[in-house]
N, C-alpha and C. Protein backbone atom coordinates (compact mmCIF):
# COMPACT_ATOMS: atom_id res chain seq x y z
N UNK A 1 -8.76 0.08 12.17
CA UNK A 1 -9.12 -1.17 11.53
C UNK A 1 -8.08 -2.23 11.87
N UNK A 2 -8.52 -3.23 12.37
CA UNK A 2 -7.68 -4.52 12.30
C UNK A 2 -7.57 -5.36 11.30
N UNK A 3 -6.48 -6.03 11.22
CA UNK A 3 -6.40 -6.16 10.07
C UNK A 3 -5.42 -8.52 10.49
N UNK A 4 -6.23 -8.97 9.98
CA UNK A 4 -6.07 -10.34 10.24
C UNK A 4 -5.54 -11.02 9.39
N UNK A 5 -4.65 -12.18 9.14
CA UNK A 5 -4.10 -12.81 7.88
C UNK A 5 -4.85 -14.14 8.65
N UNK A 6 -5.14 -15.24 7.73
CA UNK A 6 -5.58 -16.38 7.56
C UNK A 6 -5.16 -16.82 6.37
N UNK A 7 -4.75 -18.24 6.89
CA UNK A 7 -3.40 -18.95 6.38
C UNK A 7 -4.17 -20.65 6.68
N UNK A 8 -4.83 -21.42 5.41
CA UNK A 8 -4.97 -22.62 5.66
C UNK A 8 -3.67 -23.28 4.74
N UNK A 9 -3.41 -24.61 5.81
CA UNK A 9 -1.94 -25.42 5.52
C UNK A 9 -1.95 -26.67 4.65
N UNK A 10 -3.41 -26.05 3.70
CA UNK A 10 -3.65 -27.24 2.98
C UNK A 10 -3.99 -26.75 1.42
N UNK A 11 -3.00 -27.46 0.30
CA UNK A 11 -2.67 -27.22 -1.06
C UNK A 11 -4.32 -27.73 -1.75
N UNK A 12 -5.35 -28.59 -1.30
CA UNK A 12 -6.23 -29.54 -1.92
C UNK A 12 -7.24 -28.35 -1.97
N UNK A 13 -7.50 -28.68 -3.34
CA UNK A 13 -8.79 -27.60 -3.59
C UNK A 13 -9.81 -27.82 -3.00
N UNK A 14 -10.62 -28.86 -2.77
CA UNK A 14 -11.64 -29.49 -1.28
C UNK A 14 -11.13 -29.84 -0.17
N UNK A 15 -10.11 -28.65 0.08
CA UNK A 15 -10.07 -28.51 1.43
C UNK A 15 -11.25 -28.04 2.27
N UNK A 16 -11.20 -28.91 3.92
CA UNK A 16 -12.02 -28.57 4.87
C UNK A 16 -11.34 -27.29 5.12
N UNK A 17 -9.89 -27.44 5.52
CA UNK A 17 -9.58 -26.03 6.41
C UNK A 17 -9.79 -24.70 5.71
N UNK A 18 -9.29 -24.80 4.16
CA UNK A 18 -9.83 -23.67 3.21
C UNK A 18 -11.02 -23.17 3.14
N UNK A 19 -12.15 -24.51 3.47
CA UNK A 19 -13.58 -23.90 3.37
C UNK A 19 -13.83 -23.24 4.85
N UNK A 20 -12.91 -24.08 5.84
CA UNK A 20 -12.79 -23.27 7.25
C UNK A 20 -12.74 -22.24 7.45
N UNK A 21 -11.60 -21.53 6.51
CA UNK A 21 -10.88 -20.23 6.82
C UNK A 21 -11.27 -19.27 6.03
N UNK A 22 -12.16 -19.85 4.63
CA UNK A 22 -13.13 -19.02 4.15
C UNK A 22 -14.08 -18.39 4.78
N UNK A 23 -14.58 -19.09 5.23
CA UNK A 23 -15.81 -19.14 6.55
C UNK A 23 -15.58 -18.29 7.56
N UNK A 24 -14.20 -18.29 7.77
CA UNK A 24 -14.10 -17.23 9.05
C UNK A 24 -13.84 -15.95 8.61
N UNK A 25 -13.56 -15.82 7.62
CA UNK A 25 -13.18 -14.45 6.60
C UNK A 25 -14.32 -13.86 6.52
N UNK A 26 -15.65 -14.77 6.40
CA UNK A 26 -16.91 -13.76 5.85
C UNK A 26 -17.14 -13.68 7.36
N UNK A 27 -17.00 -14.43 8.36
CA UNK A 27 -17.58 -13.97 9.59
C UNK A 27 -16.77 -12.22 10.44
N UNK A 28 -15.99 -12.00 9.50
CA UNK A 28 -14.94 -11.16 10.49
C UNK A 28 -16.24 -10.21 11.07
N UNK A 29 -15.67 -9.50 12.24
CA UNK A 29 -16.70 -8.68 13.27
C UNK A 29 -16.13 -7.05 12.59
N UNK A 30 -17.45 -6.04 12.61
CA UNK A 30 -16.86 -4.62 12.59
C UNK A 30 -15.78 -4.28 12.74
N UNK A 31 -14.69 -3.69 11.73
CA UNK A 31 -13.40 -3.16 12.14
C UNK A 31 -12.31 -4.14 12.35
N UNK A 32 -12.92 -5.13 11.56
CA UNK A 32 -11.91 -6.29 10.92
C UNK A 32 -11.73 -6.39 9.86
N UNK A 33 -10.76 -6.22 9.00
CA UNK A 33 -10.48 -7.19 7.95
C UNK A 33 -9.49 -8.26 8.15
N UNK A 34 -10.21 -9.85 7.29
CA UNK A 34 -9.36 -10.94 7.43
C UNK A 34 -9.00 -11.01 5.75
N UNK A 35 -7.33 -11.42 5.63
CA UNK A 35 -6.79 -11.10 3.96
C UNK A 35 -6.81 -12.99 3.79
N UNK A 36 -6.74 -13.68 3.01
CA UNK A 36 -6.52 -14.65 2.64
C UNK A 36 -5.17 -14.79 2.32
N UNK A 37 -4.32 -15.63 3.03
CA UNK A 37 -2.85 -15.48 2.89
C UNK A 37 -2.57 -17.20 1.82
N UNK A 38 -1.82 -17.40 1.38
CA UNK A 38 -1.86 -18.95 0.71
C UNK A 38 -0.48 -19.16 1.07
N UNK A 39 0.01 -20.52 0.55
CA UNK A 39 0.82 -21.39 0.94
C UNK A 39 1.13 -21.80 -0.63
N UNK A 40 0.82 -21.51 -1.35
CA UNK A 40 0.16 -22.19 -3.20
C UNK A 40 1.64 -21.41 -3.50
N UNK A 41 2.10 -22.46 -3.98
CA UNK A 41 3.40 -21.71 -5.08
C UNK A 41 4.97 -21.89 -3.99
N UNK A 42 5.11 -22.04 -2.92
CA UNK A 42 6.43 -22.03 -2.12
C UNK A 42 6.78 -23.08 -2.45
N UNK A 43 7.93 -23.27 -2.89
CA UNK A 43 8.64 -24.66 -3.21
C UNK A 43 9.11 -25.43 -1.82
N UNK A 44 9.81 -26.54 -1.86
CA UNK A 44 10.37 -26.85 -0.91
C UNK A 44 11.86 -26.26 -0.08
N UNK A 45 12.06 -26.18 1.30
CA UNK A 45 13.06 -25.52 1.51
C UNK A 45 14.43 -25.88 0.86
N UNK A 46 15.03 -24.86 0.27
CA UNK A 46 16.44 -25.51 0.15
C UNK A 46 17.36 -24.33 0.02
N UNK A 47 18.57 -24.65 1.33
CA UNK A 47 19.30 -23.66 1.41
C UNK A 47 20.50 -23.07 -0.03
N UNK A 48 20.52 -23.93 -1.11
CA UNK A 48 21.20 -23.40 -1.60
C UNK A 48 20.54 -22.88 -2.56
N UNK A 49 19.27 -22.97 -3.11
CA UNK A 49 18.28 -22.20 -3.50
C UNK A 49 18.08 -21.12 -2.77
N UNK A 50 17.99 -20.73 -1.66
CA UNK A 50 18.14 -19.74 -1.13
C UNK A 50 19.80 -18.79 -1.29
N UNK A 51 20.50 -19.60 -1.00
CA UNK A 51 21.75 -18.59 -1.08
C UNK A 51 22.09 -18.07 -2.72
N UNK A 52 21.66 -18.99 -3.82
CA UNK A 52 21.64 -18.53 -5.29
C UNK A 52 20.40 -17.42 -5.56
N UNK A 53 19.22 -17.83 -5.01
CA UNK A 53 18.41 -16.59 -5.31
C UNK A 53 17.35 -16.06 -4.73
N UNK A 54 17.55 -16.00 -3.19
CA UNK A 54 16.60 -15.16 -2.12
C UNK A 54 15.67 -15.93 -1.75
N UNK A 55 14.89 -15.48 -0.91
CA UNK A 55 13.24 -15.78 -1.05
C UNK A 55 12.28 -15.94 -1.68
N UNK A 56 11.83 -17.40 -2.35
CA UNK A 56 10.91 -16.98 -3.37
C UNK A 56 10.01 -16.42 -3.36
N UNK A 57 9.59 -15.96 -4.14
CA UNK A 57 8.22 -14.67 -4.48
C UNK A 57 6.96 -15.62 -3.41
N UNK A 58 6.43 -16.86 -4.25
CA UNK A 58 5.55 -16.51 -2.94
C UNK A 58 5.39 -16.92 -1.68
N UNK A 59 6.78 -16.97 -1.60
CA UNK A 59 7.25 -16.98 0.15
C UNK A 59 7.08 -15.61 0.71
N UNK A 60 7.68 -14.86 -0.06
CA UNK A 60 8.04 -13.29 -0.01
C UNK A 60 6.72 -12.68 0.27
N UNK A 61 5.55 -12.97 -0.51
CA UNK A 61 4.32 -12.31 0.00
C UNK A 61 3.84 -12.31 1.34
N UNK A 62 3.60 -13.82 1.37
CA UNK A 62 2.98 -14.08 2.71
C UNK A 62 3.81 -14.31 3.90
N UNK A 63 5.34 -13.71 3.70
CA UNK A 63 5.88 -12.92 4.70
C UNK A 63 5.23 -11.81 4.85
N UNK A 64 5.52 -11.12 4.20
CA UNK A 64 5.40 -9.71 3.93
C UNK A 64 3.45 -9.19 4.87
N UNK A 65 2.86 -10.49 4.18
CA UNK A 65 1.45 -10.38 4.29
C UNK A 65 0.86 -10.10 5.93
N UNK A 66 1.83 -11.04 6.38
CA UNK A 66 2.13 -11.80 8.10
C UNK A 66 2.44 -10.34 9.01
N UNK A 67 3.68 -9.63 8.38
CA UNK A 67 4.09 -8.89 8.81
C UNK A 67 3.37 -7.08 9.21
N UNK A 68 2.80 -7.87 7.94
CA UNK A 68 1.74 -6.26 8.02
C UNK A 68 0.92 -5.95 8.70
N UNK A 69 0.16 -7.36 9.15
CA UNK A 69 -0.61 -7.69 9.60
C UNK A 69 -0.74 -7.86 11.63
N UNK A 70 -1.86 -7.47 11.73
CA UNK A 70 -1.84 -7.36 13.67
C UNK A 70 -2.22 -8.81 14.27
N UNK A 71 -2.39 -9.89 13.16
CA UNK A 71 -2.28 -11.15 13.88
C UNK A 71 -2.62 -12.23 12.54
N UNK A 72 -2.37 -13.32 13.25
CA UNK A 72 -2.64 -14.69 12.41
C UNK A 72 -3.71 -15.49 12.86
N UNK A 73 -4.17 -16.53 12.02
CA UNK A 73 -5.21 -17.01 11.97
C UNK A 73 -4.70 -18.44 11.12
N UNK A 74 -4.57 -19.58 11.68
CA UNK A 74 -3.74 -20.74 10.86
C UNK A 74 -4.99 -21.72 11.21
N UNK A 75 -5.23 -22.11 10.00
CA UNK A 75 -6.29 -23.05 9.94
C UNK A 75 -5.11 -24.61 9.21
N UNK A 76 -5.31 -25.77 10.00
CA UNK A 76 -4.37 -26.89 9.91
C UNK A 76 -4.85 -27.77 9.89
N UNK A 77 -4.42 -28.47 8.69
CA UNK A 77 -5.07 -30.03 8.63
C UNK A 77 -3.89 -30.74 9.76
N UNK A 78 -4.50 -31.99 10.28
CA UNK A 78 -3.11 -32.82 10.31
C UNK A 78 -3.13 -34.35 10.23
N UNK A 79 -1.67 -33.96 9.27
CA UNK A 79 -1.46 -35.20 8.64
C UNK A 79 -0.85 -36.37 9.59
N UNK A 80 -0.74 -37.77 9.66
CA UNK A 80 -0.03 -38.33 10.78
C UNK A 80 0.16 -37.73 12.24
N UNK A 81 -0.79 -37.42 12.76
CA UNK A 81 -0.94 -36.99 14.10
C UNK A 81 0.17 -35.25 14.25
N UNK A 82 0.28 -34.99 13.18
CA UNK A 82 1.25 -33.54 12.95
C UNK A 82 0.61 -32.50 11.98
N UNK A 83 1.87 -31.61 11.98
CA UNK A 83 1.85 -30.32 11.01
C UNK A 83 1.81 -30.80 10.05
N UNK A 84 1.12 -30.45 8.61
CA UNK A 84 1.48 -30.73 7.57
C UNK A 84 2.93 -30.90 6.74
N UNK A 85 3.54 -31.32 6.00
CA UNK A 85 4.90 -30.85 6.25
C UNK A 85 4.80 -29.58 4.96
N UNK A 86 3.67 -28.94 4.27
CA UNK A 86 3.82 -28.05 3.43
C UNK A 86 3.57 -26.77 3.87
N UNK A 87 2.99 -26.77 5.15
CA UNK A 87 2.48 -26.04 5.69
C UNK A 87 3.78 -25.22 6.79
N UNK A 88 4.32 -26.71 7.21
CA UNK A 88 5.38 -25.87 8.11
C UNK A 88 6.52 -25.50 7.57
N UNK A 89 6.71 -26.18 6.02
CA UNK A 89 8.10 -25.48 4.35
C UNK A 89 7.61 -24.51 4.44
N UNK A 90 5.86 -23.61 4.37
CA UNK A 90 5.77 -22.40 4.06
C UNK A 90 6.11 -21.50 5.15
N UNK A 91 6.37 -21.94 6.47
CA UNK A 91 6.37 -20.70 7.59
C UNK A 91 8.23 -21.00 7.50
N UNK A 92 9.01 -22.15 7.36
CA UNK A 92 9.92 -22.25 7.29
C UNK A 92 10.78 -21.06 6.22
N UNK A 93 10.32 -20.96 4.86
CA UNK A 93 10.52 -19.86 4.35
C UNK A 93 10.06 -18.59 4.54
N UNK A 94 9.25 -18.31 5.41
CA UNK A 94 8.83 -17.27 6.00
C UNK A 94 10.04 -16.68 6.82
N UNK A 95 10.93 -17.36 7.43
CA UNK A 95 11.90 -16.75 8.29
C UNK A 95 13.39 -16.80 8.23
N UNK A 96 13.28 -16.88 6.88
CA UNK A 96 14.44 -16.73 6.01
C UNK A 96 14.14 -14.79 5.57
N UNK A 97 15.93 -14.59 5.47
CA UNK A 97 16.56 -14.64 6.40
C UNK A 97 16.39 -14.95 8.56
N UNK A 98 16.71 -15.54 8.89
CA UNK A 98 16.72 -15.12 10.34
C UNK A 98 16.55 -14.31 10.89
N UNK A 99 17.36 -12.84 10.22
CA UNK A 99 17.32 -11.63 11.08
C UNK A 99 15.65 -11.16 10.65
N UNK A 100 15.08 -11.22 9.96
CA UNK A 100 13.99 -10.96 9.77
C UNK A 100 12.61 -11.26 10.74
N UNK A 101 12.70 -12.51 11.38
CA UNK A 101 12.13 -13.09 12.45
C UNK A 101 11.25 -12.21 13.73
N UNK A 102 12.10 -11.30 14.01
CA UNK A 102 11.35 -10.52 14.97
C UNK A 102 10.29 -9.46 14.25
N UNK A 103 10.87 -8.98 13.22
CA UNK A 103 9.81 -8.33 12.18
C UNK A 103 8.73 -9.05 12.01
N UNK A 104 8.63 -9.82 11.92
CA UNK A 104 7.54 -10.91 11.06
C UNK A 104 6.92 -11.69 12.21
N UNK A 105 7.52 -11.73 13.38
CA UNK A 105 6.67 -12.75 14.12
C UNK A 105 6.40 -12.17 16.13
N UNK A 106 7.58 -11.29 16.11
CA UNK A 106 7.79 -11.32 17.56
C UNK A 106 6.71 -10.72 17.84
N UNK A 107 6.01 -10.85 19.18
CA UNK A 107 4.57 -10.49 19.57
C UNK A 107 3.39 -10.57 19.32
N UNK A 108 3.58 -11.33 17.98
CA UNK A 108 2.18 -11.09 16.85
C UNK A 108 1.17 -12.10 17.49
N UNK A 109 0.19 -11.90 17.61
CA UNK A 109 -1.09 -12.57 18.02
C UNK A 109 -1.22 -13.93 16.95
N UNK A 110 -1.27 -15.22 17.28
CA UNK A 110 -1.38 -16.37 16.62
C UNK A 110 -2.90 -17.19 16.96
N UNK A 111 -3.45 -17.72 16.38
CA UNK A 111 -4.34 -18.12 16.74
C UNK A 111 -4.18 -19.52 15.61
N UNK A 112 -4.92 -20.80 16.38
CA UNK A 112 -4.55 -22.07 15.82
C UNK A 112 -6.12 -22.82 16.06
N UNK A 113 -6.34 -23.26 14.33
CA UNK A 113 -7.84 -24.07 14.74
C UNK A 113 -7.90 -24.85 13.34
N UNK A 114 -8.78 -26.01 13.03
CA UNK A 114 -8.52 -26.70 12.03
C UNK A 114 -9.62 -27.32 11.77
N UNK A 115 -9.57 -28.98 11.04
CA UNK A 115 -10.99 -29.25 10.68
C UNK A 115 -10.21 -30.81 9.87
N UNK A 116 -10.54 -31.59 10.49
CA UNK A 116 -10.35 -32.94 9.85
C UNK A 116 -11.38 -33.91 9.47
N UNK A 117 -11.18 -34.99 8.62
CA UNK A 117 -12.42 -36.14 8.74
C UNK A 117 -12.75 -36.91 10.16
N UNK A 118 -11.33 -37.23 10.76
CA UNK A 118 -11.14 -37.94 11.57
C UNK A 118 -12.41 -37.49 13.24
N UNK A 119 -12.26 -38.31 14.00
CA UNK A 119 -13.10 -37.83 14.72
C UNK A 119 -12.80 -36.93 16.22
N UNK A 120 -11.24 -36.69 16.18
CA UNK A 120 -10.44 -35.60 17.39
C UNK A 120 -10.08 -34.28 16.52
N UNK A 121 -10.89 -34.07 15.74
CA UNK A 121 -10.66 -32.69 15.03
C UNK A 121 -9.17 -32.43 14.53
N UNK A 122 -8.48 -31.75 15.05
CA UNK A 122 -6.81 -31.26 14.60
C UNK A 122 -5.91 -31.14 16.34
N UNK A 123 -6.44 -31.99 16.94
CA UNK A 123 -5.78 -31.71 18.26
C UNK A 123 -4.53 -31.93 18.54
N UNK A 124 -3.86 -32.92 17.79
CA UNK A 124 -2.22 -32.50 18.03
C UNK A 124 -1.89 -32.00 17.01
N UNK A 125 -2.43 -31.71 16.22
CA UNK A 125 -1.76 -30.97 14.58
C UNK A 125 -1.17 -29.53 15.48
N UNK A 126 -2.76 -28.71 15.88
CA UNK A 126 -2.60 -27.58 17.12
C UNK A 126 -1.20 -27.59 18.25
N UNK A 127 -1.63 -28.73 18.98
CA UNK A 127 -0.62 -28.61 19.56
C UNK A 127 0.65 -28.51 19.09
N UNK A 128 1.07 -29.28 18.32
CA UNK A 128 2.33 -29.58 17.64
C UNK A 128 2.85 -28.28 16.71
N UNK A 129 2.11 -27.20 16.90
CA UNK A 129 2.14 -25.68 16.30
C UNK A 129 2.99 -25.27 17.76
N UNK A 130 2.49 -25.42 18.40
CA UNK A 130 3.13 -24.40 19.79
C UNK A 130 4.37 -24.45 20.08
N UNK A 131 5.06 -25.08 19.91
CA UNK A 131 6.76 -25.33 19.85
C UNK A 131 7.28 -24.16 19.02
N UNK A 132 6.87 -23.96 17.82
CA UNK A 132 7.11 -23.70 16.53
C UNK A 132 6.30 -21.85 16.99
N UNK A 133 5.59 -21.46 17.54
CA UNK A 133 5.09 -20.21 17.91
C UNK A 133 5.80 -19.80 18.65
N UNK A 134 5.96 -20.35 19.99
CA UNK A 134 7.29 -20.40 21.09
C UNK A 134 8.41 -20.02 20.60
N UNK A 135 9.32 -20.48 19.78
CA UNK A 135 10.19 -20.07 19.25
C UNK A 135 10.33 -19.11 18.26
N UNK A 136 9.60 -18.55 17.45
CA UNK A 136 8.99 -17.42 16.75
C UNK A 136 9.11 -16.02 17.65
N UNK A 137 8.65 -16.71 18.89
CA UNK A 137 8.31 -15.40 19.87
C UNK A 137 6.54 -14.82 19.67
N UNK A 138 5.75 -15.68 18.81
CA UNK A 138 4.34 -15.14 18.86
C UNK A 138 3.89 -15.44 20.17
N UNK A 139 2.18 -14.58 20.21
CA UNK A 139 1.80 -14.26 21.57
C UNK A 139 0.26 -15.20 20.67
N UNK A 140 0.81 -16.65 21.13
CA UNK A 140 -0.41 -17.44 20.94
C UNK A 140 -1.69 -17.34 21.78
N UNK A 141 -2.96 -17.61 20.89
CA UNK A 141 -3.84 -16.88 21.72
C UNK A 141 -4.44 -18.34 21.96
N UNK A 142 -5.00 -18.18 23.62
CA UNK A 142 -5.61 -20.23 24.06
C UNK A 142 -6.93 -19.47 24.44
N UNK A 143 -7.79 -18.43 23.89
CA UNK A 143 -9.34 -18.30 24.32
C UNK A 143 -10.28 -19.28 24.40
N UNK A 144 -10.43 -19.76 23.44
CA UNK A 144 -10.89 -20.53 22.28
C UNK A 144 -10.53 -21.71 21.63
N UNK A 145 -10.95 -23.00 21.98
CA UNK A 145 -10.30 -23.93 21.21
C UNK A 145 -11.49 -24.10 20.23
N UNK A 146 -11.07 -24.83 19.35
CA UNK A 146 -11.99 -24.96 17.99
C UNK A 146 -11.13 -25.89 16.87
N UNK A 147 -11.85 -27.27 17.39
CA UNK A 147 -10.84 -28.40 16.47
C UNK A 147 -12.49 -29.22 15.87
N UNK A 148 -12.58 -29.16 14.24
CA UNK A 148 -13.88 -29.24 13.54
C UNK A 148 -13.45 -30.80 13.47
N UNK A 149 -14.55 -31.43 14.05
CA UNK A 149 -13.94 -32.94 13.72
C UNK A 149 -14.89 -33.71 12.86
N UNK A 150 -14.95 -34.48 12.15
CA UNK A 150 -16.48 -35.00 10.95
C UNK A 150 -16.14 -34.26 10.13
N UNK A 151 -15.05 -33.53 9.59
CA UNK A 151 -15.24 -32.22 8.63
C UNK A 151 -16.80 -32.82 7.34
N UNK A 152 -16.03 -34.19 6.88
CA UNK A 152 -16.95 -33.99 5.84
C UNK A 152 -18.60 -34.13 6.66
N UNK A 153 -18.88 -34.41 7.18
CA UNK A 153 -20.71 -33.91 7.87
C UNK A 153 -20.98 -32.87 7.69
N UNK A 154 -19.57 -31.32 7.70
CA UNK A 154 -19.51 -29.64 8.87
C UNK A 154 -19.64 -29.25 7.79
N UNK A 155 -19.42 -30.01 6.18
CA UNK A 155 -19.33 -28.69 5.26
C UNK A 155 -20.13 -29.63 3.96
N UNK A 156 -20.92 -28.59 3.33
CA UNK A 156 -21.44 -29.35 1.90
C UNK A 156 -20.44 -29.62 0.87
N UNK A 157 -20.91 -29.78 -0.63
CA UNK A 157 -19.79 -30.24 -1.68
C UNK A 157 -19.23 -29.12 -2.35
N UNK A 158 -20.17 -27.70 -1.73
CA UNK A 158 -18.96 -26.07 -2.08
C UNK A 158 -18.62 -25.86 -1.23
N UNK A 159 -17.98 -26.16 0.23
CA UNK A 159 -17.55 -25.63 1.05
C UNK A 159 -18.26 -25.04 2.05
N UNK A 160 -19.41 -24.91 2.04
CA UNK A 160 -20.37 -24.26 3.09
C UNK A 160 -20.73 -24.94 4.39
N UNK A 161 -20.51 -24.25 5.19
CA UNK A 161 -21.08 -24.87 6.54
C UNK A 161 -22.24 -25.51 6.83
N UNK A 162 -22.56 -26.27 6.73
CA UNK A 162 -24.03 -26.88 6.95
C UNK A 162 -24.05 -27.51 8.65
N UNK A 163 -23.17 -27.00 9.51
CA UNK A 163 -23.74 -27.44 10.42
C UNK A 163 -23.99 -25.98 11.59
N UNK A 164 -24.76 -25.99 11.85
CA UNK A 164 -25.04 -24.73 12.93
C UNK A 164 -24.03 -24.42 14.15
N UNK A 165 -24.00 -25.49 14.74
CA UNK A 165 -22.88 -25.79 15.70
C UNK A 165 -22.11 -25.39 15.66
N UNK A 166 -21.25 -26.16 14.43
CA UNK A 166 -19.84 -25.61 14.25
C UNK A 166 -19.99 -23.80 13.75
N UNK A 167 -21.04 -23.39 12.65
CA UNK A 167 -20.78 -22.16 12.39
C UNK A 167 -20.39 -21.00 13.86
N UNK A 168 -21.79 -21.30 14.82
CA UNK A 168 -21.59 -20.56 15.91
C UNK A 168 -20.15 -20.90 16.68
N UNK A 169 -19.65 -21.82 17.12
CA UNK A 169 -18.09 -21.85 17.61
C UNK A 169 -17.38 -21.30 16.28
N UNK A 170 -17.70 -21.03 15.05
CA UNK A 170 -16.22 -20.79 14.53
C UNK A 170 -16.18 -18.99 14.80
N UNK A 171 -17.79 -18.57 14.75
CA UNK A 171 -18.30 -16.99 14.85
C UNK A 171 -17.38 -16.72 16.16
N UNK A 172 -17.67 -17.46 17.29
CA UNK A 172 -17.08 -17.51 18.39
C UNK A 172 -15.59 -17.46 18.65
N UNK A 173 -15.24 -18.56 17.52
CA UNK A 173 -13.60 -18.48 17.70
C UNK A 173 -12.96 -17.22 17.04
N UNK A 174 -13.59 -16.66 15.76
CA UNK A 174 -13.36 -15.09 14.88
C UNK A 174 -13.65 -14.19 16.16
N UNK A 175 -14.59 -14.03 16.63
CA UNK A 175 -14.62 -12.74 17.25
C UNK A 175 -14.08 -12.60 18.63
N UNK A 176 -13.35 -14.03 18.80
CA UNK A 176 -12.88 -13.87 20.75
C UNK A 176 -11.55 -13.36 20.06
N UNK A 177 -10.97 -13.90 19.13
CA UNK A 177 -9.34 -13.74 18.60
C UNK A 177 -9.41 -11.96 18.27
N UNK A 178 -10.14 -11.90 17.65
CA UNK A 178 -10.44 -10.44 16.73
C UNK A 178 -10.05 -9.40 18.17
N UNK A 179 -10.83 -10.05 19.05
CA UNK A 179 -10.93 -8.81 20.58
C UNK A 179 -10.11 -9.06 20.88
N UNK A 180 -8.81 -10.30 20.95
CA UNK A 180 -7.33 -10.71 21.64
C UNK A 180 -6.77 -9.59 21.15
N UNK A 181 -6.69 -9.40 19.66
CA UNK A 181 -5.84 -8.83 18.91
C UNK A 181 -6.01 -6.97 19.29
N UNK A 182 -7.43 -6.93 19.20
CA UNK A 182 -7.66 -5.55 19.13
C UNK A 182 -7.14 -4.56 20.61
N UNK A 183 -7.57 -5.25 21.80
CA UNK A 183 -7.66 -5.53 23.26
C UNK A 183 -6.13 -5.60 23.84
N UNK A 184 -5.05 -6.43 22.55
CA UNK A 184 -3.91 -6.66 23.31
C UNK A 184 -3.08 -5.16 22.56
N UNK A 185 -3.28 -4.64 21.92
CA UNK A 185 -2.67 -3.40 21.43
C UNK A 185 -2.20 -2.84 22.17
N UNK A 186 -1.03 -1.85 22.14
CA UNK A 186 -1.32 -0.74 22.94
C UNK A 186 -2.08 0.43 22.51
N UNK A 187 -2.62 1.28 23.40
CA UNK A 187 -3.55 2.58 23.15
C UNK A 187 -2.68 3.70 22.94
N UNK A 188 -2.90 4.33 22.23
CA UNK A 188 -2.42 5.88 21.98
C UNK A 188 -2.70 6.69 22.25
């Protein structure tokens, strides 16, 4: 069984990318599970909060969550032509300590896709991830691009996909990543 974390970088309860990454959760293919990882609850970075009392708890999970896990799945709004900045506090505490870093990230299959109002989908939000994977040491996956642009047209007022289009590319973008992940293993 594979086993997938999905991680949207957005706190707003009508979030597009949340209803995104919901969406790709029910799509997972045979011999997937995708976990819902959150970002909800990490405070902002601060090192002397850290040196008085560790990692906060729910930093600590969705390390932990990341780590367990045979790949990622980051669904990203972006704000000002970028990363969110809550989004990149939560991976920022993710790699606290440092030495922890290769545990948690080196090799791991990344996959990057999003969903805005605007009408270029999340295209440098994405890009502006790859620096930040690069240095991690993840094994970003480029199968598949998939940047939802019109979000509000792509989804109704619960979150549901109402557009066909986009559902089939997102089916598309779940199951090309799912086979990156499964495909890039080694065999036993």
């Amino acid at each position: 069984m594979t086993k997938l974390v999905a991680i949207s970088g957005s706190l707003r309860k009508a979030s597009f990318n949340t209803a995104l990454m919901r969406a790709a959760i029910a799509m997972a293919p045979d011999g997937v599970t995708i976990v819902e990882g959150t970002i909800r609850g990490i405070p902002l970075y601060d090192g002397d909060e850290e040196a008085a009392g560790g990692v906060p708890a729910a930093a600590s999970v969705l390390k932990e969550l990341v780590a367990e896990s045979d790949g990622v799945m980051l669904f990203t709004p972006e704000y000002n032509n970028s990363i969110p900045g809550v989004f990149k506090n939560a991976l920022d505490w993710m790699t606290r300590p440092s030495a922890d870093i290769p545990r948690v990230f080196a090799g791991k299959p990344f996959a990057i896709t999003g969903a805005s109002p605007g009408n270029f989908g999340t295209l440098l939000s994405q890009e502006a991830w790859l620096p930040i994977m690069r240095t991690l040491g993840t094994r970003p996956w480029f199968g598949t691009k998939l940047m939802v642009s019109r979000a509000g047209s792509v989804f109704d007022e619960h979150g549901q996909i109402v557009d066909e289009a986009t559902e089939r590319r997102l089916r598309t973008f779940v199951e090309g990543f799912a086979a990156f992940v499964r495909d890039g293993k080694p065999t036993a």
